[in-house]
Protein backbone atom coordinates (compact mmCIF):
# COMPACT_ATOMS: atom_id res chain seq x y z
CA UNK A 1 -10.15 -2.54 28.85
CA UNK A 2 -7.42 -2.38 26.13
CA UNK A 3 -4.51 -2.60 29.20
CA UNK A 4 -5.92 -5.49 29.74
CA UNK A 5 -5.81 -6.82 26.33
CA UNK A 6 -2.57 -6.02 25.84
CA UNK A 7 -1.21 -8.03 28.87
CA UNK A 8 -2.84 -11.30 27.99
CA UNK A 9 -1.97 -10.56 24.31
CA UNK A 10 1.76 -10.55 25.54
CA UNK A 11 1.44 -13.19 27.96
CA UNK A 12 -0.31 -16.15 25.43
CA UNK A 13 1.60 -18.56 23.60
CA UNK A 14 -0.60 -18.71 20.60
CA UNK A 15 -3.17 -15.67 20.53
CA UNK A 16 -5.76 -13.79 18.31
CA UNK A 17 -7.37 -10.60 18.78
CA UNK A 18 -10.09 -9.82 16.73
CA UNK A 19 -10.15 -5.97 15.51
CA UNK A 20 -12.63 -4.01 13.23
CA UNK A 21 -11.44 -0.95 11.88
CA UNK A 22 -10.09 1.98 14.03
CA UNK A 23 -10.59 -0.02 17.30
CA UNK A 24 -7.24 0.62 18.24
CA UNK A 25 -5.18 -2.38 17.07
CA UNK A 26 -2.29 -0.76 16.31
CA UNK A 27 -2.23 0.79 19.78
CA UNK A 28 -2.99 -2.59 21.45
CA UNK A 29 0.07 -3.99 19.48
CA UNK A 30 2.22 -1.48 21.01
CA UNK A 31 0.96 -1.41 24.50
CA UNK A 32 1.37 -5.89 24.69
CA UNK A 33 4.94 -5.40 23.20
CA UNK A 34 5.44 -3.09 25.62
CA UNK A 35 4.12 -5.23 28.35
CA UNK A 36 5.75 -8.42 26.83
CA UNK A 37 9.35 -9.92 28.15
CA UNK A 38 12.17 -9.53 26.07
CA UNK A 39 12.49 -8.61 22.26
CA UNK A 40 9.78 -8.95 20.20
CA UNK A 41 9.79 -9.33 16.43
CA UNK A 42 6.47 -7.28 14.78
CA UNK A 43 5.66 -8.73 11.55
CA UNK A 44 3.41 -6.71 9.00
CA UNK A 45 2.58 -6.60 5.15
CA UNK A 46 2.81 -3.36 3.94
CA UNK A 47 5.80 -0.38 4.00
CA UNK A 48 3.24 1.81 5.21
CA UNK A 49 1.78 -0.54 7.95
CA UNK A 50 5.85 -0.97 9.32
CA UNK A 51 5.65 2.98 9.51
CA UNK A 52 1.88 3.30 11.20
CA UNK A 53 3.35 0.47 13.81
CA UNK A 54 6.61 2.45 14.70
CA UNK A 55 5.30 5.52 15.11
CA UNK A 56 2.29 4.32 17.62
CA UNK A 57 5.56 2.39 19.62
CA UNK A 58 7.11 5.50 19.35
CA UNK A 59 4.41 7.74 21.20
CA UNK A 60 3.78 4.97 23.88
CA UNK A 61 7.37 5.23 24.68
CA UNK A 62 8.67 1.59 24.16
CA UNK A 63 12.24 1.54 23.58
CA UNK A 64 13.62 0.43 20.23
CA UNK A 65 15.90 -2.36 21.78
CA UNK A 66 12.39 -4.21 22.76
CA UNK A 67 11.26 -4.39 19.07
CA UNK A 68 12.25 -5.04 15.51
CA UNK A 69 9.63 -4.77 12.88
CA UNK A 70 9.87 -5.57 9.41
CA UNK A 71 7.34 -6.74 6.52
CA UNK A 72 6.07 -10.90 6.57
CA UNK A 73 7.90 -11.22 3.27
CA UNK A 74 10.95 -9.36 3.97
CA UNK A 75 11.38 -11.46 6.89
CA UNK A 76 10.87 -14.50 4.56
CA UNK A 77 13.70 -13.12 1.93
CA UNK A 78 15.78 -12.51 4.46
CA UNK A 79 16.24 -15.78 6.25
CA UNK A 80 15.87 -18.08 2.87
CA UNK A 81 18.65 -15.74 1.69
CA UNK A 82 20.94 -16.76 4.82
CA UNK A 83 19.99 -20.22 4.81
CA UNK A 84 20.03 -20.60 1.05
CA UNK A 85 21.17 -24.52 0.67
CA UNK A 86 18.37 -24.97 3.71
CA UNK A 87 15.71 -23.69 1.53
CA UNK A 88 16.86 -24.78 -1.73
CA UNK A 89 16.47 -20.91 -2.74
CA UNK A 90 18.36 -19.83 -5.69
CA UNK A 91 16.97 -16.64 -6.37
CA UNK A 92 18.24 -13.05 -5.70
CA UNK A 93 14.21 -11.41 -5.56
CA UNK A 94 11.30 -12.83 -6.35
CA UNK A 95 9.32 -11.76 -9.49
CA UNK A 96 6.18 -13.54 -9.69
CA UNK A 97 3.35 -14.46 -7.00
CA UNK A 98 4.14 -18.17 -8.12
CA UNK A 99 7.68 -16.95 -6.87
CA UNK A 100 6.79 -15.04 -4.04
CA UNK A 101 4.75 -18.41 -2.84
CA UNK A 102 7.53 -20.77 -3.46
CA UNK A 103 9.71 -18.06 -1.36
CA UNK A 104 7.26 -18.44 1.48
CA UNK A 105 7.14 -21.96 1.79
CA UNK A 106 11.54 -22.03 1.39
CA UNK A 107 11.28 -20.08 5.00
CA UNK A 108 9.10 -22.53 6.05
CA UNK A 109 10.93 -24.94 5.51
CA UNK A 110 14.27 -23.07 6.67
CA UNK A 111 12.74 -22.11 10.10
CA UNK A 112 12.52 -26.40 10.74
CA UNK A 113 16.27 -26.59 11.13
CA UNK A 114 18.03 -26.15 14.27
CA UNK A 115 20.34 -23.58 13.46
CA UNK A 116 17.88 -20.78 12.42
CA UNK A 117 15.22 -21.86 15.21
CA UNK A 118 17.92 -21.36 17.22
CA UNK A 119 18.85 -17.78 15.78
CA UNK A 120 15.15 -16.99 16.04
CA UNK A 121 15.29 -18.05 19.85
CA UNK A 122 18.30 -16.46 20.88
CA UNK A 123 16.94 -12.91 19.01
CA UNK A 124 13.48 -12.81 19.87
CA UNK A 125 11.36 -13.81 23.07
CA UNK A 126 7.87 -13.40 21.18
CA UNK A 127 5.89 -12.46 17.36
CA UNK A 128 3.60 -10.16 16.73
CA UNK A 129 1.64 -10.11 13.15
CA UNK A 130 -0.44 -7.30 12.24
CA UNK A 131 -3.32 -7.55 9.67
CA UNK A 132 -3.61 -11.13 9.53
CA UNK A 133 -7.15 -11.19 6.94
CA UNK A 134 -4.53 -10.11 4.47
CA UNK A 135 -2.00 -13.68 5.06
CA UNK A 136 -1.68 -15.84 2.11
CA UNK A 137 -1.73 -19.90 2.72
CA UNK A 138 1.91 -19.79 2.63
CA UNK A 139 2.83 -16.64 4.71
CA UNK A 140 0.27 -18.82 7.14
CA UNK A 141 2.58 -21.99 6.69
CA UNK A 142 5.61 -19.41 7.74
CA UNK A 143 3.96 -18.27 11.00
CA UNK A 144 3.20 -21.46 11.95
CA UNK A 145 6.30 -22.52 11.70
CA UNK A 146 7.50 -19.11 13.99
CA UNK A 147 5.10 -20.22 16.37
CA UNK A 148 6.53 -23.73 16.89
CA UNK A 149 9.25 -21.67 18.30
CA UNK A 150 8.44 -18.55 20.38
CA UNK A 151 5.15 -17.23 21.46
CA UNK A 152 2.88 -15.58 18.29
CA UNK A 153 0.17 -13.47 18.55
CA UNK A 154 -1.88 -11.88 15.87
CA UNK A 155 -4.05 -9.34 15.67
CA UNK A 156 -6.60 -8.92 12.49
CA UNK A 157 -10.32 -8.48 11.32
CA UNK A 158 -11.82 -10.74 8.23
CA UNK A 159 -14.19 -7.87 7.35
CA UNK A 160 -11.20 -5.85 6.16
CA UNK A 161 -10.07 -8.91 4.30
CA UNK A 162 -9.15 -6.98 0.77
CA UNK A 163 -6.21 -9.47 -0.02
CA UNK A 164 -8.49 -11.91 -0.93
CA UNK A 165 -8.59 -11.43 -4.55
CA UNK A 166 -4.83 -11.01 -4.70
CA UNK A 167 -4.36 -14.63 -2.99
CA UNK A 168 -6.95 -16.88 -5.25
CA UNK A 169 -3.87 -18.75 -6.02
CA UNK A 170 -3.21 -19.54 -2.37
CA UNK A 171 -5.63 -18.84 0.09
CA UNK A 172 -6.24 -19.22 3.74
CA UNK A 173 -9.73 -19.48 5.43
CA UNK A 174 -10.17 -17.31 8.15
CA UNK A 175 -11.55 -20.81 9.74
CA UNK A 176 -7.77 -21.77 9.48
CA UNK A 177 -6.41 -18.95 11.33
CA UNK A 178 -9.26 -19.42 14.61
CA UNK A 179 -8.00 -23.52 13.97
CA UNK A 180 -4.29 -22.25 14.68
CA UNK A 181 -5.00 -19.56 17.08
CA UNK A 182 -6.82 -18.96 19.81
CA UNK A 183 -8.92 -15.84 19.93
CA UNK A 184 -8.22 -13.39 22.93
CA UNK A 185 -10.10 -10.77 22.79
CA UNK A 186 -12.73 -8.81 20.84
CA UNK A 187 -12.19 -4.68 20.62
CA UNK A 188 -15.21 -2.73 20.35
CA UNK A 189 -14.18 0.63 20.84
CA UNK A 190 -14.33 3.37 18.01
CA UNK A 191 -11.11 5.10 19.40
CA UNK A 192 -10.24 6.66 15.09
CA UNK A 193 -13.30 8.72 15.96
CA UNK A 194 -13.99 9.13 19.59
CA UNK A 195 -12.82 12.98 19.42
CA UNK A 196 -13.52 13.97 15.70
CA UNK A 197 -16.60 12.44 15.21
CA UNK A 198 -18.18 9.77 17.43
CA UNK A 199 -21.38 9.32 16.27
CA UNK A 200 -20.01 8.41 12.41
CA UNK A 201 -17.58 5.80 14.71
CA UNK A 202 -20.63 4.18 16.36
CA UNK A 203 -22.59 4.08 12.65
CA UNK A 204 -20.09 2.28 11.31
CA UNK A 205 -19.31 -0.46 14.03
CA UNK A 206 -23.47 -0.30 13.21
CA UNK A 207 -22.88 -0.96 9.38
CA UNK A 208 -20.06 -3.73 9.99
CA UNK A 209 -22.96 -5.95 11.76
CA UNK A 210 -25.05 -5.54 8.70
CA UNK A 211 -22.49 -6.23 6.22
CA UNK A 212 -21.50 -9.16 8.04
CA UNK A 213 -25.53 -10.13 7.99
CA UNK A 214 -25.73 -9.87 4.62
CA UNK A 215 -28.20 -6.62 5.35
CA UNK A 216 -28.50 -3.55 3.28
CA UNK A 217 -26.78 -0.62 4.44
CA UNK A 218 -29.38 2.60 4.31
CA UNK A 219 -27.36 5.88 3.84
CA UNK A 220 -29.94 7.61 4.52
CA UNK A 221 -30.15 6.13 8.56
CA UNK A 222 -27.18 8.71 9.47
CA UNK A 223 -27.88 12.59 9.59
CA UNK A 224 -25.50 14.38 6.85
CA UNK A 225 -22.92 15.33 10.09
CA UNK A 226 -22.38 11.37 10.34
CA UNK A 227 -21.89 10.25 6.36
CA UNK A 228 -22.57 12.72 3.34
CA UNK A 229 -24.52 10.98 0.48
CA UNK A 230 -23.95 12.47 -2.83
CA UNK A 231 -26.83 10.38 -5.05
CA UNK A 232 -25.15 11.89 -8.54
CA UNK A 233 -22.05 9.69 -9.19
CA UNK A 234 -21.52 10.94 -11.89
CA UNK A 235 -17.85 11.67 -13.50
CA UNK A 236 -18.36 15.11 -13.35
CA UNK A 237 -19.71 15.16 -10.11
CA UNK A 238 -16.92 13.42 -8.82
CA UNK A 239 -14.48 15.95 -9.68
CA UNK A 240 -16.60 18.81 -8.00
CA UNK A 241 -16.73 16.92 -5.11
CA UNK A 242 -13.34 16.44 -4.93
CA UNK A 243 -12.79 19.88 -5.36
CA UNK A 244 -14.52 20.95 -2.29
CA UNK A 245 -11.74 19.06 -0.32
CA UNK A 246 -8.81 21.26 -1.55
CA UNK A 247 -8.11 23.38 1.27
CA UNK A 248 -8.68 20.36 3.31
CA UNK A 249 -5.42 18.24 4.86
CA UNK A 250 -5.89 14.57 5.22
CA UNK A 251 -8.23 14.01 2.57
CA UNK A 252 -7.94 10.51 0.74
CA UNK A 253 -10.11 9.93 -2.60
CA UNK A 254 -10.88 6.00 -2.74
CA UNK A 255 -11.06 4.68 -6.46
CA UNK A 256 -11.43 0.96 -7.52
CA UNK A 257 -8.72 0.28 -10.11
CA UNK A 258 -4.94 2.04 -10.31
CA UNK A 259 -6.55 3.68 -13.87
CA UNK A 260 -9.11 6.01 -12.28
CA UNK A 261 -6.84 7.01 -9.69
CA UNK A 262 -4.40 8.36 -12.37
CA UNK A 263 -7.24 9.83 -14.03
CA UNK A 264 -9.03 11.72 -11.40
CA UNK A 265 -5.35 12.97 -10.25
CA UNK A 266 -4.93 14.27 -13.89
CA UNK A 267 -8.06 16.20 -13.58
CA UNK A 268 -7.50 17.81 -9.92
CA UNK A 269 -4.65 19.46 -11.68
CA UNK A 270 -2.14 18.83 -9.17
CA UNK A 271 -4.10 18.99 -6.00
CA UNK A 272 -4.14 15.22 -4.93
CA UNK A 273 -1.45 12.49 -5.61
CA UNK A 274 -1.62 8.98 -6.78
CA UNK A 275 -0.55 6.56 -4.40
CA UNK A 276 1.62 4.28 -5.82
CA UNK A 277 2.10 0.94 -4.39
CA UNK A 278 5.89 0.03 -2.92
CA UNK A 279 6.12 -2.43 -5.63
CA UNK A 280 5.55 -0.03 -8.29
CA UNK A 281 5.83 -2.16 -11.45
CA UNK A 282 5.60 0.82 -13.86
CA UNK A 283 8.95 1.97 -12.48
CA UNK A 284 10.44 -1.00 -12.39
CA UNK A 285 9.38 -1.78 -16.13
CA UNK A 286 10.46 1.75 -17.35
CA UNK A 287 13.49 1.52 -16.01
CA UNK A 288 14.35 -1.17 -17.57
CA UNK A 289 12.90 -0.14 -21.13
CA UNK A 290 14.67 3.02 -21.27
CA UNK A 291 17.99 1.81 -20.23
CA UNK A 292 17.81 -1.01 -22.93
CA UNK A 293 16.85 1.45 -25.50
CA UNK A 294 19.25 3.84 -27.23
CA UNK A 295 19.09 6.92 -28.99
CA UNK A 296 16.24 7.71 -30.31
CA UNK A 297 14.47 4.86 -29.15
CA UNK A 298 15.59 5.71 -25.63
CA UNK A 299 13.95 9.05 -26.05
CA UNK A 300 10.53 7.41 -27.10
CA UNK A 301 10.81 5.53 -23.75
CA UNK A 302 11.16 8.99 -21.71
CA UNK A 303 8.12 10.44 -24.09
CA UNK A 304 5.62 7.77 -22.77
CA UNK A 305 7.14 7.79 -19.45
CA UNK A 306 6.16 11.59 -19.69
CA UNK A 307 3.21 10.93 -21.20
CA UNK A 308 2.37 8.14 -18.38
CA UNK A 309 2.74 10.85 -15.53
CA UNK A 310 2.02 14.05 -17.10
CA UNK A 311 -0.44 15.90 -18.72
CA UNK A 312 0.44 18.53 -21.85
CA UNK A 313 3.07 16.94 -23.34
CA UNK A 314 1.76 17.29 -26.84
CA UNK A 315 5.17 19.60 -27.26
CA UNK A 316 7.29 16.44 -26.47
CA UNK A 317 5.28 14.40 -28.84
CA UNK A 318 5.70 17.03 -31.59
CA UNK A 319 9.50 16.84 -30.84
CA UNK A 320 9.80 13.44 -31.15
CA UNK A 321 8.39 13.58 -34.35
CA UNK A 322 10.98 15.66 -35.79
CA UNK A 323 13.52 14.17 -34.36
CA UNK A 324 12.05 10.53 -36.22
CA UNK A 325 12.05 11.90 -39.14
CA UNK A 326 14.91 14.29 -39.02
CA UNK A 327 12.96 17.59 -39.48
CA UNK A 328 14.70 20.78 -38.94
CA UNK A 329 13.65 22.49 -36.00
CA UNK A 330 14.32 26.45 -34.47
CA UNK A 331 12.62 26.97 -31.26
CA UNK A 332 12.85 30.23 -30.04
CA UNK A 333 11.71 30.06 -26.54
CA UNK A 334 14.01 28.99 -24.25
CA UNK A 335 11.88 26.40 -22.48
CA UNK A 336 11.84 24.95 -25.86
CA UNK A 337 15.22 25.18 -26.98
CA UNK A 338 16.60 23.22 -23.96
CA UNK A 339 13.75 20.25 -24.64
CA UNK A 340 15.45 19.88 -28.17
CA UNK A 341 18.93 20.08 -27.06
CA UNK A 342 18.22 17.58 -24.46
CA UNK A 343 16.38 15.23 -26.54
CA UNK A 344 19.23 14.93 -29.06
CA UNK A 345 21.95 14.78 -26.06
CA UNK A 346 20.32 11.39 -24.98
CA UNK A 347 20.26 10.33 -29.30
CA UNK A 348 23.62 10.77 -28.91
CA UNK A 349 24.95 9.77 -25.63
CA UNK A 350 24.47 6.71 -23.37
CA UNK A 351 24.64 8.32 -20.06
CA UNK A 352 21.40 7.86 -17.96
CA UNK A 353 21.85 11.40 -16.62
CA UNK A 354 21.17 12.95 -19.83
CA UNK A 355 17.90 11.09 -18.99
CA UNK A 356 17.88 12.68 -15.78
CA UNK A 357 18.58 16.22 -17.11
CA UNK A 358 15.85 15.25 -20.06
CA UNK A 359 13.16 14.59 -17.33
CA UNK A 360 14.03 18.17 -15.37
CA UNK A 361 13.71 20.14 -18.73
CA UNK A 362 10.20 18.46 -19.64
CA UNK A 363 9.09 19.38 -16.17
CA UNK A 364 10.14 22.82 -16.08
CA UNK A 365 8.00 23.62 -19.78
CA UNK A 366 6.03 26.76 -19.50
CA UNK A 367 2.89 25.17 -21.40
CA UNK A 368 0.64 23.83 -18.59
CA UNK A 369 0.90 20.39 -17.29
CA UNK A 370 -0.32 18.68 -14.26
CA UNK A 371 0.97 15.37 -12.47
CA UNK A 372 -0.89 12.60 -13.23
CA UNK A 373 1.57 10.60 -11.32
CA UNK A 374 3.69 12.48 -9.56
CA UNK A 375 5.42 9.52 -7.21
CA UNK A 376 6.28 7.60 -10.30
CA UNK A 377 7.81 10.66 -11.95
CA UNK A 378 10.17 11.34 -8.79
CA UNK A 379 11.09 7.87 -7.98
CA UNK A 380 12.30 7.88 -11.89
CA UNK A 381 14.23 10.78 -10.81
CA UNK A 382 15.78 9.30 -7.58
CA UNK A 383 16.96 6.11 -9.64
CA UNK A 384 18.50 8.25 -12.42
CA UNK A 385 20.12 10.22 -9.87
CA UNK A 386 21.33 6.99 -7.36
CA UNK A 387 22.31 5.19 -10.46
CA UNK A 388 26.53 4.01 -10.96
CA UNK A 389 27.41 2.71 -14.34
CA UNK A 390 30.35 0.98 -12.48
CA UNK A 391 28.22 -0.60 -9.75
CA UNK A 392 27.11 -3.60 -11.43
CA UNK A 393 23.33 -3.09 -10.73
CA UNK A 394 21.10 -1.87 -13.52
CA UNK A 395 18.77 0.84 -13.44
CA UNK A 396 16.09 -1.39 -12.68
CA UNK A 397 17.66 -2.71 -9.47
CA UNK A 398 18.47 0.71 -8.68
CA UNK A 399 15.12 1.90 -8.52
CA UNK A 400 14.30 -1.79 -6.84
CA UNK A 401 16.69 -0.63 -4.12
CA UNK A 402 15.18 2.72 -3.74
CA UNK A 403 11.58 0.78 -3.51
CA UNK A 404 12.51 -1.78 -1.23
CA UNK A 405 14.56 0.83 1.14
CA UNK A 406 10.71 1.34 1.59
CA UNK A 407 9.16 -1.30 2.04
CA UNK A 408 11.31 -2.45 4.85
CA UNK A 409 11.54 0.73 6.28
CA UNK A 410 8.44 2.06 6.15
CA UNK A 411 7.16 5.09 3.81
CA UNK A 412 5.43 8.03 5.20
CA UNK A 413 2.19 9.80 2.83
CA UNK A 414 4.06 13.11 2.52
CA UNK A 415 1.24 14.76 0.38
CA UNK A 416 -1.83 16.28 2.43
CA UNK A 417 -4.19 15.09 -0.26
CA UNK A 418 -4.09 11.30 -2.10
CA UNK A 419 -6.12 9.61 -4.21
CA UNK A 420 -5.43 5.37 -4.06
CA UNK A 421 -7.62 2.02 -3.92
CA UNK A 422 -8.57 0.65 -1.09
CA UNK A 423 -6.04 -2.05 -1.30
CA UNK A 424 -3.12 0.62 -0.34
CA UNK A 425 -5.20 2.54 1.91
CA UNK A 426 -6.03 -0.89 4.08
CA UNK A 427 -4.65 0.40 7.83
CA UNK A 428 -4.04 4.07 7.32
CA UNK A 429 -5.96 6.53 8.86
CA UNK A 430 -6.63 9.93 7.31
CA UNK A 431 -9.43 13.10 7.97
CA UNK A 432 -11.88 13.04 5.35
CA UNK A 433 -12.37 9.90 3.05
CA UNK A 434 -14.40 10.34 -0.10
CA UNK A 435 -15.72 7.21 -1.39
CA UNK A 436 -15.86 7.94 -5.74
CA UNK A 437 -17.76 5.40 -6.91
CA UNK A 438 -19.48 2.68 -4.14
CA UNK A 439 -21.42 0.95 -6.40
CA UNK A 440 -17.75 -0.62 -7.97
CA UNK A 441 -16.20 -1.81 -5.01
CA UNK A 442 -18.08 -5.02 -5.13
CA UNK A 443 -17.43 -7.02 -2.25
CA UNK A 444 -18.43 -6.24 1.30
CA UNK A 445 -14.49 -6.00 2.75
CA UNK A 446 -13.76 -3.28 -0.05
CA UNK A 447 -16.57 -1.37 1.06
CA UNK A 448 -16.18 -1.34 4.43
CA UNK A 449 -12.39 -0.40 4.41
CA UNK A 450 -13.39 2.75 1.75
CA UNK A 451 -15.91 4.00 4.15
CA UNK A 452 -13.47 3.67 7.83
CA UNK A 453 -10.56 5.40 6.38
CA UNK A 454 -12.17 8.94 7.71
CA UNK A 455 -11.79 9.81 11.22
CA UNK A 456 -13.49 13.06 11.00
CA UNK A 457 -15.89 13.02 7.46
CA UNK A 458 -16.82 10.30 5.17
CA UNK A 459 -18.56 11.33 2.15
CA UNK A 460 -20.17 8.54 -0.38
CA UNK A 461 -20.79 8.95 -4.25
CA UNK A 462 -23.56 6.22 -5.17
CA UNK A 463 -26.66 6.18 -7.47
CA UNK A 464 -28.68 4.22 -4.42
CA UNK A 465 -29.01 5.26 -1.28
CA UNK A 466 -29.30 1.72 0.00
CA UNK A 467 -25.72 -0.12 -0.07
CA UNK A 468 -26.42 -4.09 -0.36
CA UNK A 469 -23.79 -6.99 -0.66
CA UNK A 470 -23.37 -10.24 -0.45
CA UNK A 471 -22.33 -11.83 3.28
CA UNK A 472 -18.32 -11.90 3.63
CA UNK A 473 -16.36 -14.66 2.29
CA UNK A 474 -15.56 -15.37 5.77
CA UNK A 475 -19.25 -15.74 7.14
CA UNK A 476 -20.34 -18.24 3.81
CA UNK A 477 -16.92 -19.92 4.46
CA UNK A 478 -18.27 -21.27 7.92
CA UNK A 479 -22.07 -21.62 6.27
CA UNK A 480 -20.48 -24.51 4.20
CA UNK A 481 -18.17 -26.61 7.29
């Protein structure tokens, strides 16, 4: 059934396939580019998506010279870039969403000129767009404007519409995207869980028809093998729980804000990792604070960048301190003695790698410390390390660089155990998903991506066993036309 999908995906001119969670989209992607003619470009949102998408090609065995995949917005700097005067685009990267939306509509407006339709036609023989709930009005605007010139087909589900809240500003109906495509195919088949755990596969292709109802979801309707319903939500329940998943691999922790995710990871004590998102404005920000600071102020930028990512750093503080108020100071350990050299080498140099050697010293102090953040705290560490006081570029851009190298590339989860929102989970798969806190993710979509990240166990944290929601924006969307 999903051969046959594939090969009327690749053979439309302007298709949709509609696909709920672990149905197999990315594999249906993969199998219709490998039954399409020609080159086909894959267009996705996320770094993490880009890598999910090459690696399924990958195991199906489609050649690389049939494919190029990058991220919707990459593809949109990238051609306003080339066609600058086209697009009336002025800016190196944008900023902003209000920037990242006038970027959009620029390659709109680029791909209506001959020249780079005709670049796009001589390159590529067809699209493919992966998780199209998550398009914006003007990433929309851009696709239309790709399929004016080759074949497009996309491939999404509305119910994992998380995006929604990040697009207020400019939204697209899902009513818009069944207006500008025509729907294919429906998949149906749990293939995340077929051989780890079926029956939790079929449950929740059962619970997706309720949420889309409007229905209440009864916890209790599955037998403890299909979903695990922990009724005390509590914080310190929360961290037991998690606890029991240490000597598992795959194991994601699902929080609803950035803030708890740091917080739980402080409190696992170096067992689970934040996932940061590719855009990573805390890097970016610090970067550019510390560089712009200088002597001591410079080292109060690396103390709350410690601070931000690490636990125990009272001894830092306490430095610091002394160093404000010029207090004499003998440490005689010698964990301690190279923390107050290297705090007074960046007073009284400019180099960034006295930064650098700073950050190794305050992670090798014997007094215990856990990551809160440990991705943040090594991408510092890359950019210190990648950055050339002749190049030009700043430290910001340098860590920029290292961020973006990601995002078009793609960015594998290298640690066994994460804990992230289900914004940056969207699309990934993992074995055991542990939902903190259901009762804060309050719409219907968050809820229903938390619970199908799992392909083996999903356990739930809530004070009710009876999960209730609203109907999904899509659903009251066509209520109202």
């Amino acid at each position: 059934m999903q051969h046959n999908a594939a090969k009327d995906l690749a053979k439309c001119e302007r298709g949709l396939v509609v696909a709920p969670a672990g149905c197999g989209k990315t594999h249906l992607i993969a199998e219709s580019v490998g039954c399409a003619e020609g080159r086909q470009l894959i267009l996705t949102h996320t770094h993490a998506g880009v890598d999910a998408l090459r690696t399924k090609l990958n195991a199906l065995g489609v050649p690389s010279c049939k494919y190029w995949i990058t991220t919707i917005d990459g593809f949109a700097l990238c051609y306003t870039s080339a066609f600058p005067i086209l697009g009336q685009w002025e800016l190196c990267y944008p900023q902003t969403n209000e920037e990242w939306t006038a970027l959009r509509n620029s390659a709109a407006s680029v791909l209506k000129y001959k020249a780079p339709r005709d670049i796009i036609k001589v390159t590529y023989s067809g699209i493919y767009v992966d998780e199209y709930q998550d398009c914006c009005g003007s990433q929309h605007a851009m696709i239309n404007s790709l399929a004016e010139i080759v074949p497009c087909r996309i491939v999404g589900d509305p119910m994992q519409a998380v995006y929604r809240k990040l697009n207020k500003s400019d939204p697209l109906s899902w009513q818009q995207v069944t207006t500008s495509f025509e729907i294919v195919d429906h998949l149906t088949e749990p293939y995340r869980w077929r051989k780890g755990n079926n029956k939790l596969g079929e449950w929740l292709l059962d619970v997706r028809q309720h949420f889309e109802k409007g229905e209440e979801v009864d916890l209790r309707s599955a037998d403890s093998k299909v979903v695990r319903w922990i009724s005390n939500n509590s914080s310190q329940n929360q961290i037991k729980t998690c606890f029991e998943m240490c000597n598992e691999t795959g194991v994601v922790i699902i929080c609803d804000w950035p803030s708890r995710c740091s917080s739980i990871a402080e409190k696992m004590q170096d067992l689970f990792v934040v996932f940061e998102s590719v855009e990573c404005p805390d890097l970016l920000n610090f970067s550019e604070e510390i560089e712009n600071a200088a002597g001591i102020n410079r080292v109060i930028k690396v103390v709350e960048f410690a601070c931000k990512c690490l636990t125990g750093m009272s001894i830092c503080k306490e430095n610091l301190g002394r160093l404000v108020n010029g207090s004499p100071y003998n440490p005689n350990k010698p964990d301690r003695v190279r923390l107050w050299d290297y705090m007074q080498f960046v007073v009284k140099n400019d180099e960034l790698k006295f930064v650098g050697n700073l950050l190794e010293v305050i992670e090798a102090l014997l007094e215990k410390h856990h990551f809160k953040r440990r991705e943040l705290w090594r991408e510092m560490q890359r950019a210190i390390a990648s950055y050339e006081s002749g190049s030009g570029k700043t430290l910001r851009e340098t860590a920029w660089l290292i961020r973006d190298y990601a995002r078009r590339n793609g960015r594998k989860i290298s640690s066994r155990r994460i804990v992230a929102t289900p914004l940056l989970i969207k699309g990934l798969e993992f074995n055991h998903a542990i939902v903190l806190d259901s009762t804060q993710m309050n719409t219907p979509e968050e809820l229903y991506v938390a619970m199908t990240r799992g392909s083996l166990t999903l356990t739930v944290l809530s004070s009710s066993e009876k999960l209730k929601r609203e109907k999904p924006s899509w659903i009251k969307e066509n209520l109202t036309n």
